[in-house]
C-alpha atoms as a PDB file:
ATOM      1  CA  UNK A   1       0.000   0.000   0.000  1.00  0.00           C
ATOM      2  CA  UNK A   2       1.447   3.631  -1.288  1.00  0.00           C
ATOM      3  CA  UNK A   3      -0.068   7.095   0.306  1.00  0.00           C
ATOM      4  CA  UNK A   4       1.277   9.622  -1.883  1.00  0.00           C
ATOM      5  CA  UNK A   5       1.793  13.576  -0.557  1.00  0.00           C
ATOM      6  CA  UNK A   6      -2.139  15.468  -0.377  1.00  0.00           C
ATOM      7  CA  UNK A   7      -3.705  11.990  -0.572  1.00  0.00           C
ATOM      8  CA  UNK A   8      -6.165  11.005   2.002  1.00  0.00           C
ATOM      9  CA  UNK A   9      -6.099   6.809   2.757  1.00  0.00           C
ATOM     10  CA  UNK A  10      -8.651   5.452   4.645  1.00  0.00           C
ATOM     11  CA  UNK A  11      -8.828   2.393   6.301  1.00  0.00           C
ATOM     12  CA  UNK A  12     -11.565   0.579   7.293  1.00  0.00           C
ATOM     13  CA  UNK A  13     -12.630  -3.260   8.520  1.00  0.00           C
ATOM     14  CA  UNK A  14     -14.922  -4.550  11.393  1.00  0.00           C
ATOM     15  CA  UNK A  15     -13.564  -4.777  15.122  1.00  0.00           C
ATOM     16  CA  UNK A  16     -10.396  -6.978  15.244  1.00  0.00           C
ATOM     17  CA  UNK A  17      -9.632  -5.985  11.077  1.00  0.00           C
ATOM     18  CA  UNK A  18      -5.794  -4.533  12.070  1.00  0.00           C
ATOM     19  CA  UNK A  19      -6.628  -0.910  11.628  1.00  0.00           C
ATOM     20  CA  UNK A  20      -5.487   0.406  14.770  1.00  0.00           C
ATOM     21  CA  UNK A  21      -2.100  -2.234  14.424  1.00  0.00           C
ATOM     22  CA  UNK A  22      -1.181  -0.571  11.128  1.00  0.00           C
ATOM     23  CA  UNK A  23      -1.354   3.081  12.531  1.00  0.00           C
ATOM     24  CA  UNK A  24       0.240   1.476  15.478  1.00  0.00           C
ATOM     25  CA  UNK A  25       3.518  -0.148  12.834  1.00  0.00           C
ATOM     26  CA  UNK A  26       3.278   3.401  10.664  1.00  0.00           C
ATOM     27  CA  UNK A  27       3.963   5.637  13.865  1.00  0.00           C
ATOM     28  CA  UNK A  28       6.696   3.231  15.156  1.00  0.00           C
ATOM     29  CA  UNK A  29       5.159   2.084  18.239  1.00  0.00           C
ATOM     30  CA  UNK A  30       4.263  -1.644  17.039  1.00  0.00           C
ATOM     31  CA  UNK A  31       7.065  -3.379  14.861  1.00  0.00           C
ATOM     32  CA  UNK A  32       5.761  -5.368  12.473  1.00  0.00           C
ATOM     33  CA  UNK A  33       5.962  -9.494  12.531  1.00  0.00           C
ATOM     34  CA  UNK A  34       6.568  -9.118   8.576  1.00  0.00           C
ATOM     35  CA  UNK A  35       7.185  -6.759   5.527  1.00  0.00           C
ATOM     36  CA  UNK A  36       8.623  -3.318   6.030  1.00  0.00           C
ATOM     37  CA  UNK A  37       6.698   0.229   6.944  1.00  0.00           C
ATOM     38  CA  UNK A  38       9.142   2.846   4.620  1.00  0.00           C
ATOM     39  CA  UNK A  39       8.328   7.122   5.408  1.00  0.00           C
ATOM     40  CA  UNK A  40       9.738   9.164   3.122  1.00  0.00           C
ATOM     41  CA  UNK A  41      11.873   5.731   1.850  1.00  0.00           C
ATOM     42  CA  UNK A  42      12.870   5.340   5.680  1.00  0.00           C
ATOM     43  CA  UNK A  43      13.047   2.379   7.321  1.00  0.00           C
ATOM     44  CA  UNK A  44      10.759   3.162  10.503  1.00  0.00           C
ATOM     45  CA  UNK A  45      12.282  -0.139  12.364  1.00  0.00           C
ATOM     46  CA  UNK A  46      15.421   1.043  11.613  1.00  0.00           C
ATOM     47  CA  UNK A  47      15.672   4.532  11.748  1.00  0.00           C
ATOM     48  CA  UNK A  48      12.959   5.023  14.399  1.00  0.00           C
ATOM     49  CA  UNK A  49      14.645   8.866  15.575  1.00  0.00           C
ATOM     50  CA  UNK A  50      14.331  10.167  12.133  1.00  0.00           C
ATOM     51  CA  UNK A  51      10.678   8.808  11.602  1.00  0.00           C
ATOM     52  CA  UNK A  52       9.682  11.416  14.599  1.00  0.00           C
ATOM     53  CA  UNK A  53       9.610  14.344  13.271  1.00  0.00           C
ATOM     54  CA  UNK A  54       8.202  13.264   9.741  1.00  0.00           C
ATOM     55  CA  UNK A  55       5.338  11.569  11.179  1.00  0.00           C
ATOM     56  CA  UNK A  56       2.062  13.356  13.183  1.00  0.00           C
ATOM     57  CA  UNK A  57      -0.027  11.008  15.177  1.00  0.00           C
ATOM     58  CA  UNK A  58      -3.865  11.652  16.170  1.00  0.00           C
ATOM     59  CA  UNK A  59      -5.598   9.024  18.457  1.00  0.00           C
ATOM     60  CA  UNK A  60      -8.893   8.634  19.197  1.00  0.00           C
ATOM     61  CA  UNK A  61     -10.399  10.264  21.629  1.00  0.00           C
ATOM     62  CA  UNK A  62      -7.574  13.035  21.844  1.00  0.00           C
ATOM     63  CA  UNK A  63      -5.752  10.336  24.755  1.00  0.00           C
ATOM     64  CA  UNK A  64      -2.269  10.667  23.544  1.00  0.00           C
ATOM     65  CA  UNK A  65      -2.676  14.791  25.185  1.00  0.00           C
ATOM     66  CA  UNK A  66      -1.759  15.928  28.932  1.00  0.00           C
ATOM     67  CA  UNK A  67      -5.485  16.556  30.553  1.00  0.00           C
ATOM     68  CA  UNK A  68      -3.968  19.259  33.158  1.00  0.00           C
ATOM     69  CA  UNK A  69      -2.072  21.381  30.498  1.00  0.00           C
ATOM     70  CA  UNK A  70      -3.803  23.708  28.291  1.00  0.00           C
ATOM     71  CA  UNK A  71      -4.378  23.472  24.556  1.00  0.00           C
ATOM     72  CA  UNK A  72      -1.139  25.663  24.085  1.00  0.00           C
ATOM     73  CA  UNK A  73       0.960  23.713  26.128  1.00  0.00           C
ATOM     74  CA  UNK A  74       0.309  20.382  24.562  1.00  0.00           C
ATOM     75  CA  UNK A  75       0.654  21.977  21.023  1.00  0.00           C
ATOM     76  CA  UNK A  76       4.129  23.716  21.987  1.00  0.00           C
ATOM     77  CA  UNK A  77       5.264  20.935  24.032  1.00  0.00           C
ATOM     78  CA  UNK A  78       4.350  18.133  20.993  1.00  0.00           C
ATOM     79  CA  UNK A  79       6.365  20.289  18.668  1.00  0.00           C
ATOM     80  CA  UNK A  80       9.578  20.804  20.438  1.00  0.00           C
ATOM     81  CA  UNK A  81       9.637  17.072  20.845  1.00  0.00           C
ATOM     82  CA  UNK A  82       9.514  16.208  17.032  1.00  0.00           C
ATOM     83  CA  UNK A  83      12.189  19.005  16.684  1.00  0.00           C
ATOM     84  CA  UNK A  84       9.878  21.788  15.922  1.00  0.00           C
ATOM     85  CA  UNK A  85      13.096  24.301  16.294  1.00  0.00           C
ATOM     86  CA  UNK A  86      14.004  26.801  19.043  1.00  0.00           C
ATOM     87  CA  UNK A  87      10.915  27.885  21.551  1.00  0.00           C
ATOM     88  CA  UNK A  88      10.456  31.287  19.204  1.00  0.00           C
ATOM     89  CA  UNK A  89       9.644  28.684  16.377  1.00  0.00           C
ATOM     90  CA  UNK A  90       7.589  26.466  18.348  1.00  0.00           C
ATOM     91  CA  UNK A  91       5.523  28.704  19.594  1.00  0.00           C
ATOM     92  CA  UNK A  92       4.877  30.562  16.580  1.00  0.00           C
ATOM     93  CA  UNK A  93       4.289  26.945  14.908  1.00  0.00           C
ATOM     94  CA  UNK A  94       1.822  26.534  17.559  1.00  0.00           C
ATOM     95  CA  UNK A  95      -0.153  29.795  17.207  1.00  0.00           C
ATOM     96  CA  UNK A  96      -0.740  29.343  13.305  1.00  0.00           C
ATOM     97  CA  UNK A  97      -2.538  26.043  14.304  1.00  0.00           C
ATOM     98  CA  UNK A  98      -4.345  27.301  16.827  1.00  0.00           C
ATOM     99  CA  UNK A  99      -5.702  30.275  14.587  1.00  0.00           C
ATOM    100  CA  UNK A 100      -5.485  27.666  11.605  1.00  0.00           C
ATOM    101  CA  UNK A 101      -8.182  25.349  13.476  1.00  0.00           C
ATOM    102  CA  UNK A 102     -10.052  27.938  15.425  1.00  0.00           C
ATOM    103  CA  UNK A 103      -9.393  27.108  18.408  1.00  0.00           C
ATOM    104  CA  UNK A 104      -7.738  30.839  20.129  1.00  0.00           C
ATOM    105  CA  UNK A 105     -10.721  31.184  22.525  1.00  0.00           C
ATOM    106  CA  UNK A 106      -9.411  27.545  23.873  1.00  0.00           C
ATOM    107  CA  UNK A 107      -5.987  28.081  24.036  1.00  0.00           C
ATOM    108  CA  UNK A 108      -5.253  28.632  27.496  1.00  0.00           C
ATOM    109  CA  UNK A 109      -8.018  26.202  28.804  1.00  0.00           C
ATOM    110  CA  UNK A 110      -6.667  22.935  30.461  1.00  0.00           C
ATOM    111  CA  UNK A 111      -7.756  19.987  28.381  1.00  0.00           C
ATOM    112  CA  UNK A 112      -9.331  18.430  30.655  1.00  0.00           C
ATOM    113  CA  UNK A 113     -12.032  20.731  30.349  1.00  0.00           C
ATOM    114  CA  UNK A 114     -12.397  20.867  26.844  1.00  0.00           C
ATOM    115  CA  UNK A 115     -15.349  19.372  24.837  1.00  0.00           C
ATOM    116  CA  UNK A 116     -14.384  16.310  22.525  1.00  0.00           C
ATOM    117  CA  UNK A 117     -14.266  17.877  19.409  1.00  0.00           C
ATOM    118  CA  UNK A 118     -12.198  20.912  20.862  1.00  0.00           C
ATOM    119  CA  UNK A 119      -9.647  18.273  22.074  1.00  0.00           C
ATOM    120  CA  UNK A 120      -9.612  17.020  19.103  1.00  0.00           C
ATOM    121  CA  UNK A 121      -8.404  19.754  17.551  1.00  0.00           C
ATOM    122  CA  UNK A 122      -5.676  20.335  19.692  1.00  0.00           C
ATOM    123  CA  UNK A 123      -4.396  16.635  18.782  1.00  0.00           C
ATOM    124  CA  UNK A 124      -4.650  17.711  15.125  1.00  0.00           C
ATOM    125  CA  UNK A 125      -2.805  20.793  15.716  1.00  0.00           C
ATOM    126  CA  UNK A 126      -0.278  19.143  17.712  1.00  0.00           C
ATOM    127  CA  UNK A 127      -0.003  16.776  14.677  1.00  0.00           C
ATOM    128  CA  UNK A 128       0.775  18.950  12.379  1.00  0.00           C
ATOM    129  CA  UNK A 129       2.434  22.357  14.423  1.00  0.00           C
ATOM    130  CA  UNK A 130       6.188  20.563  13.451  1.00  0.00           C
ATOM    131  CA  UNK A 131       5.124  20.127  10.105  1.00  0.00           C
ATOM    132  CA  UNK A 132       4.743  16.667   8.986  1.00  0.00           C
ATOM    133  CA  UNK A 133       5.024  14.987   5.765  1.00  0.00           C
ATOM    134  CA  UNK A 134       2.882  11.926   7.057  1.00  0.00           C
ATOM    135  CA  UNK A 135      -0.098  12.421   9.383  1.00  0.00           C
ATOM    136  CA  UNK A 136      -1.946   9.222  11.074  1.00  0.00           C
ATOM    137  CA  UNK A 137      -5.119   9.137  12.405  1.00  0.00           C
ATOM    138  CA  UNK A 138      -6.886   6.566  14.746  1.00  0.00           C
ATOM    139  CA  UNK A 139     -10.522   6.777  14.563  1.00  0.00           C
ATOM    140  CA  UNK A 140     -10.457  10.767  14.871  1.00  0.00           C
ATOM    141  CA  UNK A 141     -13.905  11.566  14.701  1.00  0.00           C
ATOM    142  CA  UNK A 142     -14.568   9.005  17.536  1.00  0.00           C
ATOM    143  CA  UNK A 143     -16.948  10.472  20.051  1.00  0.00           C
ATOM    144  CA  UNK A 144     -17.731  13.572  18.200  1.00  0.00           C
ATOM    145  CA  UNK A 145     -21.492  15.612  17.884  1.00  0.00           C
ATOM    146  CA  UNK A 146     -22.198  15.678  14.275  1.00  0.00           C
ATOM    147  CA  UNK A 147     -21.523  19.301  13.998  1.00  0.00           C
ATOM    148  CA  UNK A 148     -17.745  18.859  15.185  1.00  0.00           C
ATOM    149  CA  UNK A 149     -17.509  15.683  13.211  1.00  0.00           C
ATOM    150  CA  UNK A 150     -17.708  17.517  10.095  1.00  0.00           C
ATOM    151  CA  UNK A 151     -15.549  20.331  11.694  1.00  0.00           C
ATOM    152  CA  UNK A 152     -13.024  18.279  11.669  1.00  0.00           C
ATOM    153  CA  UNK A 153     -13.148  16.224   8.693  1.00  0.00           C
ATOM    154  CA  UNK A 154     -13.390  19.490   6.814  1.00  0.00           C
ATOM    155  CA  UNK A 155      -9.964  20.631   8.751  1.00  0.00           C
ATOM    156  CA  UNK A 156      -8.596  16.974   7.224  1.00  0.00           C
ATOM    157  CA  UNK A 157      -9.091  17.473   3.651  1.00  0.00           C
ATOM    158  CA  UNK A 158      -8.189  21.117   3.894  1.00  0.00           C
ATOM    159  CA  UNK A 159      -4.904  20.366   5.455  1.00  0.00           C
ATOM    160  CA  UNK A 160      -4.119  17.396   3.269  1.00  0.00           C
ATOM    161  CA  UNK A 161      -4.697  19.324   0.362  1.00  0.00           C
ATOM    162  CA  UNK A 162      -3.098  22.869   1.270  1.00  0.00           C
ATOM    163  CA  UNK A 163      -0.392  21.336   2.986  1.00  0.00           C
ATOM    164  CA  UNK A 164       0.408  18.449   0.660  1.00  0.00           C
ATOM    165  CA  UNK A 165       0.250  15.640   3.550  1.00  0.00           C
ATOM    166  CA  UNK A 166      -0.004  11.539   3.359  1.00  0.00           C
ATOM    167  CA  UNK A 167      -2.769  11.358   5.325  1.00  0.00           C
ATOM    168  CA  UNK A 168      -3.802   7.446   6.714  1.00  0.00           C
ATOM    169  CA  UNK A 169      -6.950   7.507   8.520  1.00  0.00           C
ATOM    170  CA  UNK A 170      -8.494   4.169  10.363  1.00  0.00           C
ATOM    171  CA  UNK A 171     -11.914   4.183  10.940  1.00  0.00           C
ATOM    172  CA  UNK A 172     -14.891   2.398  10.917  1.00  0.00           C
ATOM    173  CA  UNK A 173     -17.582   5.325   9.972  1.00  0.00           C
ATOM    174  CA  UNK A 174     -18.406   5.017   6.065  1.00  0.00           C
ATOM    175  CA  UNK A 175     -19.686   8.342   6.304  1.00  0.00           C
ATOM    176  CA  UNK A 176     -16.316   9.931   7.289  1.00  0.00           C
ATOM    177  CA  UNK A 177     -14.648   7.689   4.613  1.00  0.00           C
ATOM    178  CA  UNK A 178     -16.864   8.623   1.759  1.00  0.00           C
ATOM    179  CA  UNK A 179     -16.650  12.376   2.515  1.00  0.00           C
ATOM    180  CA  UNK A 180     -12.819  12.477   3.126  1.00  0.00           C
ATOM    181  CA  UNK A 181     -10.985   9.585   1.734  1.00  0.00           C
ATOM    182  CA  UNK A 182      -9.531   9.550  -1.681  1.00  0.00           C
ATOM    183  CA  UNK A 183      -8.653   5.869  -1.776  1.00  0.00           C
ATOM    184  CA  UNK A 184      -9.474   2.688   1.156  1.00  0.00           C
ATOM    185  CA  UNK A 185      -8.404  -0.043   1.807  1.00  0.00           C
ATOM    186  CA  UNK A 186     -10.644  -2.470   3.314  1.00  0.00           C
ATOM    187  CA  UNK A 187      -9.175  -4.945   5.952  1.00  0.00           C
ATOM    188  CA  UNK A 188     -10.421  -8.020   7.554  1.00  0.00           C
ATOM    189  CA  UNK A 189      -8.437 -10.205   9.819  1.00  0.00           C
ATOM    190  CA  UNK A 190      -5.294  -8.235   9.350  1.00  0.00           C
ATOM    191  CA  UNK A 191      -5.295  -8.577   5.920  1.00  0.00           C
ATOM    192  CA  UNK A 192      -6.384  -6.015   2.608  1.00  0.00           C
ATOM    193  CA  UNK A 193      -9.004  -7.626   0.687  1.00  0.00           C
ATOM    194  CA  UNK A 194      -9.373  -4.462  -1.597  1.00  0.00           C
ATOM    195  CA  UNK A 195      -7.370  -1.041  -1.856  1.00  0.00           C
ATOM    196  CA  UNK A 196      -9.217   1.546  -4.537  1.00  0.00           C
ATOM    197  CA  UNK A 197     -10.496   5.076  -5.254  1.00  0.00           C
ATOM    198  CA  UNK A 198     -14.177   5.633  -3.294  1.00  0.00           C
ATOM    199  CA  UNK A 199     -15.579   5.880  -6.601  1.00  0.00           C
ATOM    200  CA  UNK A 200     -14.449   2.805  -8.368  1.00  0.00           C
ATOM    201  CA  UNK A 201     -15.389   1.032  -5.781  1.00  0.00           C
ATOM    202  CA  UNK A 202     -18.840   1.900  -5.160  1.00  0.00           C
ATOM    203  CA  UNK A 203     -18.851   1.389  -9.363  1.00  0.00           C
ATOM    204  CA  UNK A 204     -17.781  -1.871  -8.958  1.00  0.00           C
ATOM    205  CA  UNK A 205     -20.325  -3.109  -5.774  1.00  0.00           C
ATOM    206  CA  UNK A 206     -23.032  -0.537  -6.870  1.00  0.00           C
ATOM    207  CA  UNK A 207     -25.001  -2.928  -8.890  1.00  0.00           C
ATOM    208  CA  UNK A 208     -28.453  -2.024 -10.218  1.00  0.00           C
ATOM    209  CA  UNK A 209     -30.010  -2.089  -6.840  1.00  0.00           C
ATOM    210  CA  UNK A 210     -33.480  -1.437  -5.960  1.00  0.00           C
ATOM    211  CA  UNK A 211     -36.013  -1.335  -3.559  1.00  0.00           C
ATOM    212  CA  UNK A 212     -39.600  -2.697  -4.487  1.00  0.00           C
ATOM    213  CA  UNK A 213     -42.360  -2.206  -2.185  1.00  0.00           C
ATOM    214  CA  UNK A 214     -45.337  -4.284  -1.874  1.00  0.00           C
ATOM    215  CA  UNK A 215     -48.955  -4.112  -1.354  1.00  0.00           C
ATOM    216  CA  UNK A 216     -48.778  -7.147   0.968  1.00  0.00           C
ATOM    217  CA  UNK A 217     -46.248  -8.509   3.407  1.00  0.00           C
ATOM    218  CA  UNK A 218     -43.201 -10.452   0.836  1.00  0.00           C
ATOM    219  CA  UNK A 219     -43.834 -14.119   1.347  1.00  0.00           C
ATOM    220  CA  UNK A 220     -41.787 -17.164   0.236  1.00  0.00           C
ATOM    221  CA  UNK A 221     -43.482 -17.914  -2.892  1.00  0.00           C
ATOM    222  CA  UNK A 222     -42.136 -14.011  -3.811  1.00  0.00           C
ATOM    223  CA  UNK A 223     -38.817 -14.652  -2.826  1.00  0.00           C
ATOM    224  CA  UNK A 224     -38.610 -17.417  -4.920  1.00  0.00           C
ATOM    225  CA  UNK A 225     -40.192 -15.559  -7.782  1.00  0.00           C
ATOM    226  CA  UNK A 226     -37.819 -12.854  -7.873  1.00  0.00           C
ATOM    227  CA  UNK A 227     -34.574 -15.344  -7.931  1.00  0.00           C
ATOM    228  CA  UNK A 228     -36.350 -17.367 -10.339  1.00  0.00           C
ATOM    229  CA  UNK A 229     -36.205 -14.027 -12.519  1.00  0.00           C
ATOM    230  CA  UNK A 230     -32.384 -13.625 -12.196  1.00  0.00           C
ATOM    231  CA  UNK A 231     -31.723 -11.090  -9.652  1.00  0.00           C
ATOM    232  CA  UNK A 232     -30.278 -11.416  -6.455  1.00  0.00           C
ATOM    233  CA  UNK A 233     -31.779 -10.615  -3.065  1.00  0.00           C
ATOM    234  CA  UNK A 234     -30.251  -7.361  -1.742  1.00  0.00           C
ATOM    235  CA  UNK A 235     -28.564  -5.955   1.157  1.00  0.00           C
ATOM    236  CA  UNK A 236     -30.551  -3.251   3.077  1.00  0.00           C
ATOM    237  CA  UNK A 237     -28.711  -0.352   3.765  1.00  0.00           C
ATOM    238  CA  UNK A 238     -27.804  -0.407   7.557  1.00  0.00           C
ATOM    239  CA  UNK A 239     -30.058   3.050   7.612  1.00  0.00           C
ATOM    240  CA  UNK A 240     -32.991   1.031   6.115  1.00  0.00           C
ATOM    241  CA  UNK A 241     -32.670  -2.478   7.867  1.00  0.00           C
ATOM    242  CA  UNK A 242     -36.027  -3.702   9.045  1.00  0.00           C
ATOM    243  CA  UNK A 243     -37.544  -0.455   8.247  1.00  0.00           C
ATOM    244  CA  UNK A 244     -39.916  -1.768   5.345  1.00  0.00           C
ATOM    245  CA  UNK A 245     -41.751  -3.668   8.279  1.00  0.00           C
ATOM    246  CA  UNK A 246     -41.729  -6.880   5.965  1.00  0.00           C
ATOM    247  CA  UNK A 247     -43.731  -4.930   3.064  1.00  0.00           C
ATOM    248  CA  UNK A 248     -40.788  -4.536   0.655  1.00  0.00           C
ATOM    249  CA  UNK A 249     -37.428  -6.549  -0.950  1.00  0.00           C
ATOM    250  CA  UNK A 250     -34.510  -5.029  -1.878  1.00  0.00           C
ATOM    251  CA  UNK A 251     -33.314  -6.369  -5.202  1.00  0.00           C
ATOM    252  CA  UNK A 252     -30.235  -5.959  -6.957  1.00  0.00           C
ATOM    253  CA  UNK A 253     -29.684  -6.667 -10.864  1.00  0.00           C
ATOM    254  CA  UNK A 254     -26.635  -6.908 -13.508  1.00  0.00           C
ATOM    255  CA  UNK A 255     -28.394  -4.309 -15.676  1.00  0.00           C
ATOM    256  CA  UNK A 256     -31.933  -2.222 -15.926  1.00  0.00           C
ATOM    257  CA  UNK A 257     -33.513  -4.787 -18.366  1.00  0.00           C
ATOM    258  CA  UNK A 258     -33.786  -7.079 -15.162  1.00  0.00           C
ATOM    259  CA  UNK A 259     -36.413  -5.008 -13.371  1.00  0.00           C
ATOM    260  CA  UNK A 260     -39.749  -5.463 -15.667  1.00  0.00           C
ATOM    261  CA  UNK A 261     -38.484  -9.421 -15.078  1.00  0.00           C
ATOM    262  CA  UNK A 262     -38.268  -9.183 -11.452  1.00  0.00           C
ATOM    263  CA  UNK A 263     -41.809  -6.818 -11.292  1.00  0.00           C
ATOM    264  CA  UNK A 264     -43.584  -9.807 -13.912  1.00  0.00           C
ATOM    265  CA  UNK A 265     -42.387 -12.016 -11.270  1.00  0.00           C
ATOM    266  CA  UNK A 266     -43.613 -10.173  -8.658  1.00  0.00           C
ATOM    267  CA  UNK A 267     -47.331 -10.241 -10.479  1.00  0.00           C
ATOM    268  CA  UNK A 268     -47.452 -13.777 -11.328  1.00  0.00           C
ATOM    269  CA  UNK A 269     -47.013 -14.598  -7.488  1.00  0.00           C
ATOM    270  CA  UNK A 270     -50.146 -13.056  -6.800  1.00  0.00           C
ATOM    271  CA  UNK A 271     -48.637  -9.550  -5.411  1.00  0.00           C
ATOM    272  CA  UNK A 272     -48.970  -6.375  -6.201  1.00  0.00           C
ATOM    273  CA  UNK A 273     -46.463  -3.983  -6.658  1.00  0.00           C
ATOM    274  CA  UNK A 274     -46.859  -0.409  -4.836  1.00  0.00           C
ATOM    275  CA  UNK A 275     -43.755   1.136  -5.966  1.00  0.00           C
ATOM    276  CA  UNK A 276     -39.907   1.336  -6.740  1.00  0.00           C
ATOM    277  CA  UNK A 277     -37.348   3.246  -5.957  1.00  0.00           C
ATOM    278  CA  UNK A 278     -33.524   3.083  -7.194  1.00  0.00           C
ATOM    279  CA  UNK A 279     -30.999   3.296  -4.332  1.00  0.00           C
ATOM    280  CA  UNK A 280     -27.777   5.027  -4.942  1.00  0.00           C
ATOM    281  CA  UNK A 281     -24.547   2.747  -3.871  1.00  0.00           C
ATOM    282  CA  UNK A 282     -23.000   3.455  -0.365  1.00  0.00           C
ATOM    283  CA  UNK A 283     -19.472   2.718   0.406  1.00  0.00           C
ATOM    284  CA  UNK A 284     -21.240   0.562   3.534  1.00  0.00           C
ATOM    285  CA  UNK A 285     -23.235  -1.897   0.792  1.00  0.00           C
ATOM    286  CA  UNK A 286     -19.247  -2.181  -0.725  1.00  0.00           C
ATOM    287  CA  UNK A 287     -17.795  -2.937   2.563  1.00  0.00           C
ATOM    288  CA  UNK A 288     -20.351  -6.011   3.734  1.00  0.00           C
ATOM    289  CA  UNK A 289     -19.928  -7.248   0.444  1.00  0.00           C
ATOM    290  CA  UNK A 290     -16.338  -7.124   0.457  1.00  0.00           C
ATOM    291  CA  UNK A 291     -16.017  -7.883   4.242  1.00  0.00           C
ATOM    292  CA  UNK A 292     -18.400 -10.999   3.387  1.00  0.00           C
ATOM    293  CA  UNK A 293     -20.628  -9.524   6.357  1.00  0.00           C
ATOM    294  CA  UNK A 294     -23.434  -9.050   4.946  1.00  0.00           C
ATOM    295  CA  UNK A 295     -26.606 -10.753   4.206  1.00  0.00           C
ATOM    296  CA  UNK A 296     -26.240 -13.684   2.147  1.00  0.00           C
ATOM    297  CA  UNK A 297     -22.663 -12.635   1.640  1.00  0.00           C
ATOM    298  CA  UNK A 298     -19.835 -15.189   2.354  1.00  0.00           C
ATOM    299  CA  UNK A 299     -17.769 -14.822   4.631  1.00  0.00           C
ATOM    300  CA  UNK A 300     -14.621 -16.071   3.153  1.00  0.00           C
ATOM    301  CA  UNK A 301     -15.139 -13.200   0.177  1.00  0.00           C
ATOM    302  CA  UNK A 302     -11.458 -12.170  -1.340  1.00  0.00           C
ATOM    303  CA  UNK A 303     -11.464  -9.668  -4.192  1.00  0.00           C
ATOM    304  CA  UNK A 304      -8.202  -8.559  -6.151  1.00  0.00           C
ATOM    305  CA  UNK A 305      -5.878  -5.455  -4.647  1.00  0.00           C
ATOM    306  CA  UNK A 306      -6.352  -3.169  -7.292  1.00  0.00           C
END
């Protein structure tokens, strides 16, 4: 896996997948069993004291600051030790971050009494105050009120972009992946079963899918109808699961010719159709049918590393 300069990687897999273990190998404090981690073509077994300064860390949860210094401190005190210069330096490093991220009115408050999102912020800023060329993150939006979720994701791509960072973020929230990723790479039990754009990913899982809802409840004889037809039961979004109350069946086809098939089908059973809608693919559909975690998916699912 490659993470070029103002590229944003996400990585994502169930509980368990390796996520947190790879940000763990990339920041030096796990050392990998096999292969090699390279930063900037550096060895980061090897050459672990010149990794430090290269390489900006964010946990989840902002754990990795001191709770009983303020915002300031930790910023200015996170710089100097990845060689951030003399103090005049560090702390003007630190005050562009803290203006950069909006976070002045915080500055001298301890952490410890800072909201989630604020502390976040302060992790990111203490990230990136001695000016990384690789910046991790673990879960960063962990936690976080909707509102200061997107704060901060926003603060991600801007910084990746304007400040040409690699930029490897685990997580498990498709919505943060879809919004700020350029690339993931899906994991499951340690290992990548697919590494692509967002897009050509949700080309390649978002089948002709829709939803078909029913005058009566979908019985058997239904179910059977529509595979008969050719299409292939669908996955409900994890938004829509159980919300059709047993009324509808989500559907998805190789190609629109399928549907007046599926809707014939549907009619010969003996039910009638109320109405259908066509659902957009979601990087979560890709990911249980990747992850074989789905419905009807198997579990032992492997697709090429693109």
């Amino acid at each position: 896996m490659r993470v070029a300069p103002s590229e944003v990687m996400g990585l994502l897999g169930p509980n368990g997948a390796g996520k947190s273990t790879v940000i763990a190998m990339m920041s030096c404090l796990v050392t990998p069993s096999s292969g090699r981690v390279l930063i900037g073509g550096i060895d980061t077994v090897r050459s672990r004291r010149q990794i430090a300064g290269r390489v900006g860390v964010v946990f989840d949860r902002a754990r990795a600051l001191y709770p009983r210094m303020t915002a300031r401190e930790n910023i200015e005190y996170f710089t100097a030790l990845r060689g951030g210069g003399s103090m005049r330096s560090v702390a003007r490093r630190a005050a562009h971050w803290i203006e950069l991220l909006d976070i002045g009115k915080f500055a001298e408050v301890p952490v410890n009494n800072l909201s989630m999102g604020t502390r976040q912020k302060v992790s990111l800023a203490a990230a990136l105050a001695a000016d990384p060329g690789v910046v991790l993150m673990d879960e960063p939006t962990l936690g976080l009120d909707v509102a200061s979720s997107l704060d901060l994701q926003q603060s991600i791509k801007r910084m990746a972009r304007e400040r040409g960072c690699a930029v490897v973020i685990a997580t498990h929230q498709m919505d943060v992946a879809e919004r700020v990723c350029d690339r993931v790479c899906i994991m499951s039990d340690g290992r990548a079963l697919a590494i692509d754009t967002v897009n050509a990913l949700l080309q390649l899982f978002g089948r002709r899918s829709y939803r078909i809802a029913l005058r009566t409840q979908v019985t058997c004889a239904v179910e059977a109808a529509i595979v008969h037809s050719g299409a292939r039961p669908g996955m409900p979004m994890p938004s829509e699961a159980d919300a059709g109350g047993g009324f509808v069946v989500d559907v998805d086809l190789d190609d629109d010719a399928g549907l007046p098939r599926v809707l014939e089908a549907i009619r010969m059973a003996g039910t009638e159709v109320e109405s259908v809608v066509r659902r957009e693919p979601c990087l979560a559909s890709a990911f249980l049918e990747i992850t074989g975690t789905g419905k009807g998916q198997r579990a032992d699912a492997r697709y090429s590393l693109v």
